[in-house]
Protein backbone atom coordinates (compact mmCIF):
# COMPACT_ATOMS: atom_id res chain seq x y z
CA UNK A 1 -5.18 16.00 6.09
CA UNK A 2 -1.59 15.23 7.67
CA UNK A 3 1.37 15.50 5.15
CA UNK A 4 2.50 11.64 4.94
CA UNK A 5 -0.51 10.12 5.99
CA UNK A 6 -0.85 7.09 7.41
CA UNK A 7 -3.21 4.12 5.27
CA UNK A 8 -4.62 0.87 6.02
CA UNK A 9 -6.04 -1.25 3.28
CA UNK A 10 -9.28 -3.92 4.74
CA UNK A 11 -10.43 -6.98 2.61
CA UNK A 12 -13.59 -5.68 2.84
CA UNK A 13 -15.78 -9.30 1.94
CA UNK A 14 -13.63 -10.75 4.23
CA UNK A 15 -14.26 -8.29 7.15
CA UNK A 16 -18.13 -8.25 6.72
CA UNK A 17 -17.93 -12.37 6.99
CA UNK A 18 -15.32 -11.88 10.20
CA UNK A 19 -17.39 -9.26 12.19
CA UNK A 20 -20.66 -11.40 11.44
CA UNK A 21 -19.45 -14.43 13.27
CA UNK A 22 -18.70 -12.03 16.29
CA UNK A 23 -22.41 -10.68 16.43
CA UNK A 24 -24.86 -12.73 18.80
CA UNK A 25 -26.66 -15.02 16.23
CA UNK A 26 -23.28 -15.31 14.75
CA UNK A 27 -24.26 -15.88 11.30
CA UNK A 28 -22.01 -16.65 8.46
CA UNK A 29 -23.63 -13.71 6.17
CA UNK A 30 -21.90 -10.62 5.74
CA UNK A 31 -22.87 -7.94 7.70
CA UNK A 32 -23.35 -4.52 5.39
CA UNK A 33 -20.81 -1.58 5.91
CA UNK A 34 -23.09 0.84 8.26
CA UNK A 35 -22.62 -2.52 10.85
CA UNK A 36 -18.90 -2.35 10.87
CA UNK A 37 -18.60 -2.47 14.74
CA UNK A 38 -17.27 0.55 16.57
CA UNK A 39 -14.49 -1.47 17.62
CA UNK A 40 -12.90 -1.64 14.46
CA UNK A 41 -13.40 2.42 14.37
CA UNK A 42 -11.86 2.45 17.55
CA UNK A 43 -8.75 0.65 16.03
CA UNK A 44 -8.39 2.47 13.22
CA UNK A 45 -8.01 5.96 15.68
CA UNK A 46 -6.14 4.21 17.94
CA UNK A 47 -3.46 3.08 15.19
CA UNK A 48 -3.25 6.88 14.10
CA UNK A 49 -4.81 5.43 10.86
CA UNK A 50 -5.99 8.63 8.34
CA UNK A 51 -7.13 7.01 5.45
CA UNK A 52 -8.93 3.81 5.09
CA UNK A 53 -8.87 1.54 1.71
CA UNK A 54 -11.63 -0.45 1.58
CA UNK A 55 -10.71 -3.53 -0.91
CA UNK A 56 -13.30 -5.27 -3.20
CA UNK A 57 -16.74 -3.31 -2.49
CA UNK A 58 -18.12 -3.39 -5.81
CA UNK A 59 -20.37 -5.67 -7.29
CA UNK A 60 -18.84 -8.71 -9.20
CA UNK A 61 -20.63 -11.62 -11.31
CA UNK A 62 -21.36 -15.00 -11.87
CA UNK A 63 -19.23 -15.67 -15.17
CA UNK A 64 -16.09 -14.06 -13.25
CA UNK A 65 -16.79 -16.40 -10.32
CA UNK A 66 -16.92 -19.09 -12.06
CA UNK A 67 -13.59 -18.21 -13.39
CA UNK A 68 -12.29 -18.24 -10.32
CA UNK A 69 -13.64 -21.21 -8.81
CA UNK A 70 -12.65 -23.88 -11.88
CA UNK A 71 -8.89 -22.47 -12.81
CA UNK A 72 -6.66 -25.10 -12.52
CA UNK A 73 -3.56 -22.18 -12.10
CA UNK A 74 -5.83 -20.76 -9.24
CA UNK A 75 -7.16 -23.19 -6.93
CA UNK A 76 -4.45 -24.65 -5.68
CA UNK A 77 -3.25 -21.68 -4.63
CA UNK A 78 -6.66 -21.32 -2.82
CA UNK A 79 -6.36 -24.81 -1.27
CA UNK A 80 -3.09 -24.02 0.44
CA UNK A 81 -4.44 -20.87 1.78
CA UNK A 82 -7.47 -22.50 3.29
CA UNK A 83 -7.11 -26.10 4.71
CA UNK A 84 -10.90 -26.24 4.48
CA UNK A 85 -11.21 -24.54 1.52
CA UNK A 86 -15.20 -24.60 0.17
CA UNK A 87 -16.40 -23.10 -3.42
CA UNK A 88 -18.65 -20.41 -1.60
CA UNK A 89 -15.22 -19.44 0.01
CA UNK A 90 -14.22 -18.30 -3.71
CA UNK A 91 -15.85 -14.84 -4.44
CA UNK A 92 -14.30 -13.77 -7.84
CA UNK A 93 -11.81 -11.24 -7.81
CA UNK A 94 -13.14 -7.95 -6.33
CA UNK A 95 -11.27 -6.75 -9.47
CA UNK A 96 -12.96 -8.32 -11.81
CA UNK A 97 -16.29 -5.63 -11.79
CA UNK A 98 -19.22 -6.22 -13.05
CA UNK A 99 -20.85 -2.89 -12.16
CA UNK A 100 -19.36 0.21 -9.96
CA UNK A 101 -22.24 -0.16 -7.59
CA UNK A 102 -21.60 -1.78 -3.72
CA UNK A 103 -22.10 -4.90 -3.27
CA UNK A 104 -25.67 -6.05 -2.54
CA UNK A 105 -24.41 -8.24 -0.07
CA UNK A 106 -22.12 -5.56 1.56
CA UNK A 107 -25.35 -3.32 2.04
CA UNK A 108 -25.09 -1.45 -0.97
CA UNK A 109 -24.48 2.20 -1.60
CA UNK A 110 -26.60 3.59 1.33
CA UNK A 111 -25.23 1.31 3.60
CA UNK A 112 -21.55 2.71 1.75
CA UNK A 113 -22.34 6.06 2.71
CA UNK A 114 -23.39 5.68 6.30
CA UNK A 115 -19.92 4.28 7.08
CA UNK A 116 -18.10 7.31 5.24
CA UNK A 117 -19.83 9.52 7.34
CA UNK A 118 -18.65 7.58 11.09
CA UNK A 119 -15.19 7.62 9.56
CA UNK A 120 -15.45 11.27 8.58
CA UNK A 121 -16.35 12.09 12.47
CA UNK A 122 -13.02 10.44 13.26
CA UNK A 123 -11.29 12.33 11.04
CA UNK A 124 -10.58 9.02 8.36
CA UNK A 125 -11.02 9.20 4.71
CA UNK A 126 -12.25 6.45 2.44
CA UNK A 127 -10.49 5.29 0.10
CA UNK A 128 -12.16 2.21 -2.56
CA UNK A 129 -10.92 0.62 -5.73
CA UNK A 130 -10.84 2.07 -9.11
CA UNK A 131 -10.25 -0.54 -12.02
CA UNK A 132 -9.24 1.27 -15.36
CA UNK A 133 -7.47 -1.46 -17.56
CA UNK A 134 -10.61 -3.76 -17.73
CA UNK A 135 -14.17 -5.00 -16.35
CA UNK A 136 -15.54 -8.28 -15.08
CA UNK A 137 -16.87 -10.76 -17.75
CA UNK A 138 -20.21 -9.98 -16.45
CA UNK A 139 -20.12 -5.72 -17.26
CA UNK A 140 -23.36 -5.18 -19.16
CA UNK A 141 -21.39 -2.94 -21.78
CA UNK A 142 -20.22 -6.55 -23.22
CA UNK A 143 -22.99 -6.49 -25.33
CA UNK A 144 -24.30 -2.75 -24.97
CA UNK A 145 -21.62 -1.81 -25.93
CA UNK A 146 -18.69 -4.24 -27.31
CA UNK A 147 -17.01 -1.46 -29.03
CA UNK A 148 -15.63 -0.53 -25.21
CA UNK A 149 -13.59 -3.56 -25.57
CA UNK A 150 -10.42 -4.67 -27.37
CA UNK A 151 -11.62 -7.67 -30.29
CA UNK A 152 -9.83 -10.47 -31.35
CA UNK A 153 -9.70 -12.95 -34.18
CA UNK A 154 -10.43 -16.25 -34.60
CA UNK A 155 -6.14 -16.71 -35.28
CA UNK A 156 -5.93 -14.83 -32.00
CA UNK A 157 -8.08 -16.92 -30.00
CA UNK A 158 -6.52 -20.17 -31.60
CA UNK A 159 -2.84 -19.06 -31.07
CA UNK A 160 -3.16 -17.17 -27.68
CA UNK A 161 -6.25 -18.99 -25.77
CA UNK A 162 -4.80 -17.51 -22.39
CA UNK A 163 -5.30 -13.96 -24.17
CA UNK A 164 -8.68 -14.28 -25.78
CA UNK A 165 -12.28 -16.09 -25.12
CA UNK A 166 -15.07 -16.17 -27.08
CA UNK A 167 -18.37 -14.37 -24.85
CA UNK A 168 -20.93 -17.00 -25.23
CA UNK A 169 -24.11 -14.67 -25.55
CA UNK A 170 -22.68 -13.19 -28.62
CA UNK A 171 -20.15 -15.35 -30.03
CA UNK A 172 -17.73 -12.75 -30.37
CA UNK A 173 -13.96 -12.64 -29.37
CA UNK A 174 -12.71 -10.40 -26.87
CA UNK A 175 -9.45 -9.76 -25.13
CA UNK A 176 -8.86 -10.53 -21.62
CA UNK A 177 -7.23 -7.88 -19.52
CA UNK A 178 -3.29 -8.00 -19.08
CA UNK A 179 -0.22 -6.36 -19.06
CA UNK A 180 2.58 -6.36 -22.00
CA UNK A 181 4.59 -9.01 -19.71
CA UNK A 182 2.00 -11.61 -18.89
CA UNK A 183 -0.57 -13.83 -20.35
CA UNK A 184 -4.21 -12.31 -19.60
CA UNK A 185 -6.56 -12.12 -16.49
CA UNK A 186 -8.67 -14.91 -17.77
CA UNK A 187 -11.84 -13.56 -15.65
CA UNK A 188 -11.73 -9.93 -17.31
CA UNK A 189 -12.21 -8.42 -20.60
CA UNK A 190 -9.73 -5.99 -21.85
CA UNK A 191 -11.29 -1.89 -22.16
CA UNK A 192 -10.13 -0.05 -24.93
CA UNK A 193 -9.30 3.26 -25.13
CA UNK A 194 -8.41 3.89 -28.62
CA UNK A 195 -12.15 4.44 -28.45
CA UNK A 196 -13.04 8.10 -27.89
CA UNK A 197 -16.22 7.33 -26.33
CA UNK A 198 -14.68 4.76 -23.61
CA UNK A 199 -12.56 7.82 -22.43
CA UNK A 200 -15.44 9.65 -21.65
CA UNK A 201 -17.26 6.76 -19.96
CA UNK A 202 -14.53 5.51 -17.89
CA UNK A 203 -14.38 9.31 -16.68
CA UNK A 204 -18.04 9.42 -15.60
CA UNK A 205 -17.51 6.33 -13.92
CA UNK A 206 -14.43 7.91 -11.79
CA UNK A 207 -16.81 10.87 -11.10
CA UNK A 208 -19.93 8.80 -9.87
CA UNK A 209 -16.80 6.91 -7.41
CA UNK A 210 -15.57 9.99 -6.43
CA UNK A 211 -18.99 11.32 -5.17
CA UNK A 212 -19.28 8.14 -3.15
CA UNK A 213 -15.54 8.64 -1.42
CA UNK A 214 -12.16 10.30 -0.53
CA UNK A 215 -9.92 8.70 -2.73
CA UNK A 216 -9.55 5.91 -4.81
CA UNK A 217 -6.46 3.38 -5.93
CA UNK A 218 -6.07 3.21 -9.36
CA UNK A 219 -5.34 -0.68 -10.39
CA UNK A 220 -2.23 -0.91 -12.48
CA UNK A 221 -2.50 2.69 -13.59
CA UNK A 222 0.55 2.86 -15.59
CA UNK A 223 -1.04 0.54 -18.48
CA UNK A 224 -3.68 3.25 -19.34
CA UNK A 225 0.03 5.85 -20.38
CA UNK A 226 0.06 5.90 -24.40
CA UNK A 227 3.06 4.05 -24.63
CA UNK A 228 2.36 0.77 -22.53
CA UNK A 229 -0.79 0.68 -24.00
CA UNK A 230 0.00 0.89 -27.67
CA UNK A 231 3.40 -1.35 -26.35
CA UNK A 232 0.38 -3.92 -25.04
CA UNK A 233 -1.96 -3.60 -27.50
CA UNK A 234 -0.76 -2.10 -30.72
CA UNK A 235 -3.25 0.93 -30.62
CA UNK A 236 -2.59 4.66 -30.51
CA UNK A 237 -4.54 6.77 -27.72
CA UNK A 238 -5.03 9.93 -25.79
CA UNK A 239 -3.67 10.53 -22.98
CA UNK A 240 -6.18 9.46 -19.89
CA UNK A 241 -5.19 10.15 -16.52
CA UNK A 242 -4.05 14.25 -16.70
CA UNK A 243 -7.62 14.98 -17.83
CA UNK A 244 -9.48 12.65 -15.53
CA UNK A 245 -7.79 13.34 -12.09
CA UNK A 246 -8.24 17.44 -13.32
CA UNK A 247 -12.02 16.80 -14.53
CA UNK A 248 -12.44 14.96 -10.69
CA UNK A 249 -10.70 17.32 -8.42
CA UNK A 250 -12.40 19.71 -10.17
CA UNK A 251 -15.65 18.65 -8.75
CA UNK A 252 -13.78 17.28 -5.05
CA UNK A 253 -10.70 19.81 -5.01
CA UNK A 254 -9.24 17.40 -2.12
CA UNK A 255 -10.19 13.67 -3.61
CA UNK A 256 -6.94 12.01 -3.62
CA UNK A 257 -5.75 9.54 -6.31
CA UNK A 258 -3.22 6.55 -5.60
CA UNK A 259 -1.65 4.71 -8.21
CA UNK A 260 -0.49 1.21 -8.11
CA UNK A 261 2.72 1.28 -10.63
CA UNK A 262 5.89 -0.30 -11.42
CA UNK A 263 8.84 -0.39 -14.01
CA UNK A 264 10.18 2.67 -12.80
CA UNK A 265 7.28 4.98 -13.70
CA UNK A 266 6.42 6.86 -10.67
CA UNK A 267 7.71 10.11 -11.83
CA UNK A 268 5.77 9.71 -14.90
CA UNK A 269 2.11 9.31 -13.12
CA UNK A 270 3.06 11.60 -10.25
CA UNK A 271 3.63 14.29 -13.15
CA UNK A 272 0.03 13.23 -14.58
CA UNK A 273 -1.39 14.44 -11.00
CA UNK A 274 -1.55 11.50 -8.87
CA UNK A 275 -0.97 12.46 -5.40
CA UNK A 276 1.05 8.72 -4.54
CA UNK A 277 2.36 6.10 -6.24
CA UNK A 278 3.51 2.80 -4.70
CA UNK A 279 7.08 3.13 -3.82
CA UNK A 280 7.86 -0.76 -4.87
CA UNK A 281 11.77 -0.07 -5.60
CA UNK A 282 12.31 0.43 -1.94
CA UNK A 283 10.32 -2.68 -0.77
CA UNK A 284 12.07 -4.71 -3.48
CA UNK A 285 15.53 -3.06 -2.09
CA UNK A 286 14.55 -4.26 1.34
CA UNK A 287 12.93 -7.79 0.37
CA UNK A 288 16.09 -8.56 -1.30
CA UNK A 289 18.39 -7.05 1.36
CA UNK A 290 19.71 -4.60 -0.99
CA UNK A 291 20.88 -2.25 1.76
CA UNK A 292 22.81 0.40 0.28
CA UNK A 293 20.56 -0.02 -2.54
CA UNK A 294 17.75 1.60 -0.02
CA UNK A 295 19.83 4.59 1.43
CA UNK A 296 20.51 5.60 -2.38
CA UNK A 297 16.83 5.30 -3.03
CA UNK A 298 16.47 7.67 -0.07
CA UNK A 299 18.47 10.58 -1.60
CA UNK A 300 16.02 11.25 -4.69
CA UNK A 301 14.21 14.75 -4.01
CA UNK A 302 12.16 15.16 -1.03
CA UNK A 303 9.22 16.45 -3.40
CA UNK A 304 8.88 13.03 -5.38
CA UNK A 305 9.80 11.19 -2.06
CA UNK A 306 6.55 12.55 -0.62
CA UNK A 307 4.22 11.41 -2.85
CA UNK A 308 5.67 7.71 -2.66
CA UNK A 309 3.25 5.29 -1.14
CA UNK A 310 5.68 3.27 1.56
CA UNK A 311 5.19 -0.61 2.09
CA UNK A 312 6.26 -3.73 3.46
CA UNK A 313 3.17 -5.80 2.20
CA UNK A 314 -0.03 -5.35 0.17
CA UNK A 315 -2.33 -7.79 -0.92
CA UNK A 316 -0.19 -8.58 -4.13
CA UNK A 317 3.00 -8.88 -2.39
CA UNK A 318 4.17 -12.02 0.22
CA UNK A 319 3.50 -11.21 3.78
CA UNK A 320 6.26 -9.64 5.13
CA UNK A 321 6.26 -11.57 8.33
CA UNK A 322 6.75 -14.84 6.14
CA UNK A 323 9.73 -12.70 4.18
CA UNK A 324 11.56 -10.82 6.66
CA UNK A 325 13.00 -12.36 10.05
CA UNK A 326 12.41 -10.46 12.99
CA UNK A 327 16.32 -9.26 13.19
CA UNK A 328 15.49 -7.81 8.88
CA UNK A 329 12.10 -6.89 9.85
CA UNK A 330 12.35 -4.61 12.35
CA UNK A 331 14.52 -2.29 10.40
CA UNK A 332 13.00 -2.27 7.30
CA UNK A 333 9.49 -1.45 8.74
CA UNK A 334 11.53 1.79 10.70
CA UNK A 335 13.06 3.05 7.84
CA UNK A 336 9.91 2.47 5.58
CA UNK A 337 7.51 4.48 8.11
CA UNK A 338 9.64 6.72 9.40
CA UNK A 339 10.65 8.26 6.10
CA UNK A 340 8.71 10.80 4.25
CA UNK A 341 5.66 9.62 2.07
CA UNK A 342 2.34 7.87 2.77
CA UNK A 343 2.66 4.88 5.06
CA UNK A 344 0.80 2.25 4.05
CA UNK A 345 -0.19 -0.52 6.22
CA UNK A 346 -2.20 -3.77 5.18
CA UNK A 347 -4.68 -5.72 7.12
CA UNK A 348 -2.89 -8.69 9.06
CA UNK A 349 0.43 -6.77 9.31
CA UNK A 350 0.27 -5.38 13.04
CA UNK A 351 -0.12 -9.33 13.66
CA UNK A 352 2.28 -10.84 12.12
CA UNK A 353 -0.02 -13.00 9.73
CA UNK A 354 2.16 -14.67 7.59
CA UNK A 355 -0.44 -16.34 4.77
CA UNK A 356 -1.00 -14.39 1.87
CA UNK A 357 -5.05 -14.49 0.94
CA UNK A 358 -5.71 -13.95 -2.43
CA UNK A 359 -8.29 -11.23 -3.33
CA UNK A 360 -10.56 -14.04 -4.73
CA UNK A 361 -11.48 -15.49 -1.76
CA UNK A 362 -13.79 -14.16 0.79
CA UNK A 363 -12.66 -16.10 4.02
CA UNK A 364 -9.15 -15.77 5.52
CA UNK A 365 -7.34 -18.39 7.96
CA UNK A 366 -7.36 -18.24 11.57
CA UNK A 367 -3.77 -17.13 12.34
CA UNK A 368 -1.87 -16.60 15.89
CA UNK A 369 -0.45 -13.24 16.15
CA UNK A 370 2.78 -13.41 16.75
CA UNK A 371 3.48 -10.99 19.65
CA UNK A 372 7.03 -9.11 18.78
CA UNK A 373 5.56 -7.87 15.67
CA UNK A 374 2.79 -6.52 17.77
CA UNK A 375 4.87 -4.92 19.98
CA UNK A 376 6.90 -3.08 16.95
CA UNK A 377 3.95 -1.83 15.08
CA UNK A 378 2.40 -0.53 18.22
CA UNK A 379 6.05 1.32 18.73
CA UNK A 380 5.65 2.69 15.39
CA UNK A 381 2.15 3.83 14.99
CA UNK A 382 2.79 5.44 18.33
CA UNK A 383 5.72 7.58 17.37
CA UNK A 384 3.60 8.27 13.95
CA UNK A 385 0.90 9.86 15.64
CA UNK A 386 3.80 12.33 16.74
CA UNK A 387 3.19 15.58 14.15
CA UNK A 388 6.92 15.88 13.76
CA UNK A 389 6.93 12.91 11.76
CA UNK A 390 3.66 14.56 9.08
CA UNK A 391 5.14 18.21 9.48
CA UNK A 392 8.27 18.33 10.11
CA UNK A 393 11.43 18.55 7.57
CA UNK A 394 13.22 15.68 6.46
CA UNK A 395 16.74 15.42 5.89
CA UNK A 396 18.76 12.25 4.81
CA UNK A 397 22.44 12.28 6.38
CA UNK A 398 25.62 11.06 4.68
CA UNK A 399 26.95 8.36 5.82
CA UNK A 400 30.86 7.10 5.04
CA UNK A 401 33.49 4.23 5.95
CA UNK A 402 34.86 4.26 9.15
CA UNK A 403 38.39 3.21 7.60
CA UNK A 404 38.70 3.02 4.22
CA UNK A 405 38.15 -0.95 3.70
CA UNK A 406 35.66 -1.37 6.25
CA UNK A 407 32.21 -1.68 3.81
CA UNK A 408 29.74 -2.21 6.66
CA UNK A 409 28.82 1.49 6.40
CA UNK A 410 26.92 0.45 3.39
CA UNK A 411 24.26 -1.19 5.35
CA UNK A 412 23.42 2.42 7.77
CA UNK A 413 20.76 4.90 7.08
CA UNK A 414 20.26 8.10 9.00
CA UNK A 415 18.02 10.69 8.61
CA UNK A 416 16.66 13.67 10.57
CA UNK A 417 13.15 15.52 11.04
CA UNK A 418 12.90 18.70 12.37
CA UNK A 419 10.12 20.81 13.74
CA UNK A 420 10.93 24.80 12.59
CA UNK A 421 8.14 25.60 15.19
CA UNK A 422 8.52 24.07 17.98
CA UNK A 423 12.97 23.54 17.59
CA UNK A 424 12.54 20.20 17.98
CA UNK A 425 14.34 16.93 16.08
CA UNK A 426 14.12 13.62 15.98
CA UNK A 427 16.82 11.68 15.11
CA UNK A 428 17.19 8.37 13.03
CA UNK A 429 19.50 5.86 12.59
CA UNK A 430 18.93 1.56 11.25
CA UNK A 431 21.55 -0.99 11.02
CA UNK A 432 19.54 -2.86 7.93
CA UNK A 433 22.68 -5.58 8.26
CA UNK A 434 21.97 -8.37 11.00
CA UNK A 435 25.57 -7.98 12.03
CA UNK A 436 27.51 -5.03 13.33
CA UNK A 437 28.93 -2.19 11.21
CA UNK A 438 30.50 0.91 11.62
CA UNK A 439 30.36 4.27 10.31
CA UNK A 440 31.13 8.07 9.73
CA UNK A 441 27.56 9.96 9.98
CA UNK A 442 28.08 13.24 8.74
CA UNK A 443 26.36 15.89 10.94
CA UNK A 444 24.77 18.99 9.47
CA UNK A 445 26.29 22.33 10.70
CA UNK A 446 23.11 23.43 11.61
CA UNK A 447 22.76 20.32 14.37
CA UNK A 448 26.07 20.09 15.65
CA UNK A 449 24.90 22.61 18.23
CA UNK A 450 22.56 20.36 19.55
CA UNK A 451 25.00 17.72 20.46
CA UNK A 452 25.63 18.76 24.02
CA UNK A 453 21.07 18.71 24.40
CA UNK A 454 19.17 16.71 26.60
CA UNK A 455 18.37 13.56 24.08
CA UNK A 456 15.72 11.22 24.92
CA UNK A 457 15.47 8.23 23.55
CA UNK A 458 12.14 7.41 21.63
CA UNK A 459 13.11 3.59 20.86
CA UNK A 460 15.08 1.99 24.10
CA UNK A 461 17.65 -0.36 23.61
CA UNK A 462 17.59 -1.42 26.89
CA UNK A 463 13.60 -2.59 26.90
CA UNK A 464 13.43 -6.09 24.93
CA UNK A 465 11.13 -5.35 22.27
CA UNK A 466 9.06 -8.53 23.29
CA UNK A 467 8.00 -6.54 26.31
CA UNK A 468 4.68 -4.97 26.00
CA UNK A 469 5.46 -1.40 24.86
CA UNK A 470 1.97 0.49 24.60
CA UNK A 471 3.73 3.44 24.84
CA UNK A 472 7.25 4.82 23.57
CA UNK A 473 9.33 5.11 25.93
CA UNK A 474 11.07 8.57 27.14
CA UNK A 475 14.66 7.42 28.96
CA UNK A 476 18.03 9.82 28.24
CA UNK A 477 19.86 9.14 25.65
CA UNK A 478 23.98 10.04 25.35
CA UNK A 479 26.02 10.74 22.36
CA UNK A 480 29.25 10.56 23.46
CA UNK A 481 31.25 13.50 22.98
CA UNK A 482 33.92 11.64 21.74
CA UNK A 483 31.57 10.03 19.01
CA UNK A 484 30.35 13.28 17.54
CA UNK A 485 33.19 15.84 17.00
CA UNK A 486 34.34 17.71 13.79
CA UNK A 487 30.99 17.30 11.85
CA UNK A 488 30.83 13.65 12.43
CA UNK A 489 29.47 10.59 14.55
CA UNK A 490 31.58 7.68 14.37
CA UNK A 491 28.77 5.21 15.20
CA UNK A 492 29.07 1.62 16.23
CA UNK A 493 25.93 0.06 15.06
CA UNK A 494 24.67 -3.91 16.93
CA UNK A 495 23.29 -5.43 14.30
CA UNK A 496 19.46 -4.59 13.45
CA UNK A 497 20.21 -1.72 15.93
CA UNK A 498 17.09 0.94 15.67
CA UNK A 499 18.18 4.53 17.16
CA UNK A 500 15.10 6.80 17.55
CA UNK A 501 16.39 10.31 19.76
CA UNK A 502 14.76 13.40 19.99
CA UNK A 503 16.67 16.29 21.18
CA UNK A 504 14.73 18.35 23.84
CA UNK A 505 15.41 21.83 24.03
């Protein structure tokens, strides 16, 4: 697979209800997996897309959908997603599992497999969900095997009902699943891995989803480290994840493992062997227009940059057509996909959807697709299917005041990637400010050579980027001498100005 790969995460329930009301009989059933159309295939290549995470394909259960479907914290959230909202459009969380088996309804495991193997043919992995905090109230190990669980008291249950229930079948008290910061997810029950035996289990179960897949995304994967969970819980264990990811790629030496983690902690899993880890301090530095807050973020070392998992939106985080104004948009997404690391796209984002659906539901809103944002994704998973941009090197360039009380350097970024095999570089510079600013770009010895090149320019200023742009266009591109002497490019930067240049020969 490419180095910085390129993701897209599908609602999966949703899809299968979308492509059914596109088939003849246009039926409001979900189709199974192996009748994904070939369109969407053909989308997927055509977006340069290498890995695909399929959301919510594992089988959930009544007592979690229920859950869903009466709390009062939820539904109105659901109701201002969908105008029309319906209870059958609330399908439980897809991470609230009852069993790791594929959904009956999305054609189960057979009907899994034979869509691995047409993505395989076009060169896309599968990625699916892995869950390790906690299960779905309706996992058969709640009475198989309560032991798996963290138990509460009756004083527990009384003096934190948003933390513990009582399971019905057995009258016993159990703890919902949560992190140290927030009240429980009141339609899961809490695993608990101070229990020797759960460790082993919860392994197996990666295994059996690793034979199934390419790779999965580990749900809030920093609460299974000793120290959030004994922080959480009060409870001593072993570590989990170093073990598990070795015992897996052990049996599929290229399986890859993505973990969803905050509060700083990406180091930490990347050192237990996860290949990426979500990259949220850059999207918060860009949500919040923290610009030189982003450049810093860019120096860290190129090795723990690569294994960041780059982002604008997910389906936990506000769309970021409803965040970001075109004129803060268009940067952002450049310097989050153009820098090193996988690039992960979400389903919705090429169009500009600006509702966020929540994972519980199973329909999504009919949206217009708002055609400037088409036009820059297509301009960006064009130049991504360029291999200087997976194989190349990448180097972040210093950038200083113009004069010494002009600040507006603070909001440039540039950066270089070169090709050692075929000499050639592409060069990148954002304004992230939506005025102008000015500054000193220092220039590498080692490319000040290349200043007098032919330079083409890879993202025209002159072409409106409301014009259709299928393709990146290739017009020349001048540096001004002037601009670019003694190891430095004094550049004046429009604001939200995108340079893209490669140097040609």
């Amino acid at each position: 697979m490419l180095q910085h790969p390129v993701l897209y995460q599908y609602n999966t329930r949703i899809a299968a209800r979308q492509f059914a009301r596109h088939l003849p009989n246009q039926t409001s059933s979900p189709i199974g997996l192996d009748a994904f159309p070939e369109s969407f295939l053909d989308f997927l290549s055509d977006a340069g897309v290498s890995i695909l995470w399929l959301l919510s394909v594992w089988q959930t259960g009544e007592r979690s959908r229920m859950v869903s479907r009466t709390n009062p914290q939820w539904v109105p959230e659901f109701h201002h997603t969908l105008d029309s909202l319906q209870t059958e459009d609330i399908g439980g969380s897809g991470f609230a599992i009852a069993s790791y088996r594929v959904s009956d309804q999305l054609g189960g495991p057979d009907s899994l497999a034979a869509l691995r193997e047409r993505l395989s043919a076009r060169g896309i992995k599968l990625m699916l969900d892995f869950v390790p905090n906690h299960m779905g109230l309706d996992h058969p190990w709640l009475e198989s095997n309560p032991e798996y669980f963290i138990q509460g008291s009756l004083e527990q249950l009384r003096s934190e009902p948003q933390n513990y229930f009582v399971y019905e079948p057995t009258g016993q008290i159990f703890a919902h699943g949560r992190d140290p910061y927030f009240s429980g997810w009141v339609d899961t029950v809490q695993l608990d891995y101070s229990c020797s035996d759960l460790h082993k289990k919860m392994q197996l179960e990666l295994l059996h989803i690793a034979d199934q897949c390419d790779g999965v995304r580990c749900d809030m994967a920093m609460l299974l480290t000793p120290r959030v969970f004994e922080k959480t819980w009060g409870r001593r264990i072993e570590p989990f994840w170093n073990e598990t990811i070795a015992l897996t790629k052990q049996r599929h030496p290229n399986f890859l493992m993505m973990a969803e983690v905050y509060w700083d902690m990406e180091w930490e899993l990347q050192e237990e062997g996860f290949d990426y880890c979500y990259d949220k301090r850059l999207y918060d530095r860009l949500r919040d227009d923290d610009k030189l807050g982003v450049r810093n973020h860019l120096e860290a070392d190129i090795g723990y940059q690569s294994r960041l998992a780059r982002f604008l939106e997910n389906h936990d985080e506000a769309r970021a057509a409803s965040i970001l104004p075109l004129p803060r948009h268009i940067p952002a997404a450049v310097v989050t996909y153009l820098s090193p690391g996988l690039r992960f796209f979400h389903d919705g984002q090429f169009d500009g959807r600006r509702l966020k659906v929540s994972p519980h539901l199973i329909r999504a809103p009919e949206e217009p697709s708002d055609r400037e944002i088409q036009v820059l994704y297509r301009r960006i998973t064009e130049l991504l299917k360029d291999p200087i941009f997976h194989e190349g090197e990448w180097e972040l360039l210093d950038v200083q005041r113009a004069w010494h009380d002009n600040w507006s350097s603070d909001c440039l970024v540039a950066w270089v990637w070169k090709s050692q095999s075929t000499a050639r570089i592409m060069l990148c510079v954002v304004n992230l400010a939506v005025h102008e600013a000015q500054g000193n770009i220092a220039i590498p010895e080692w490319l000040r050579e290349f200043r007098s090149r032919t330079w083409v320019d890879r993202w025209p200023a002159d072409q409106e980027l409301g014009n259709d742009a299928s393709r990146v266009a290739s017009t020349e591109f001048a540096i001004p001498q002037s601009q670019w002497s003694d190891g430095e490019w004094t550049f004046f930067a429009a604001g939200s100005q995108v340079i893209v240049v490669e140097c040609i020969g």
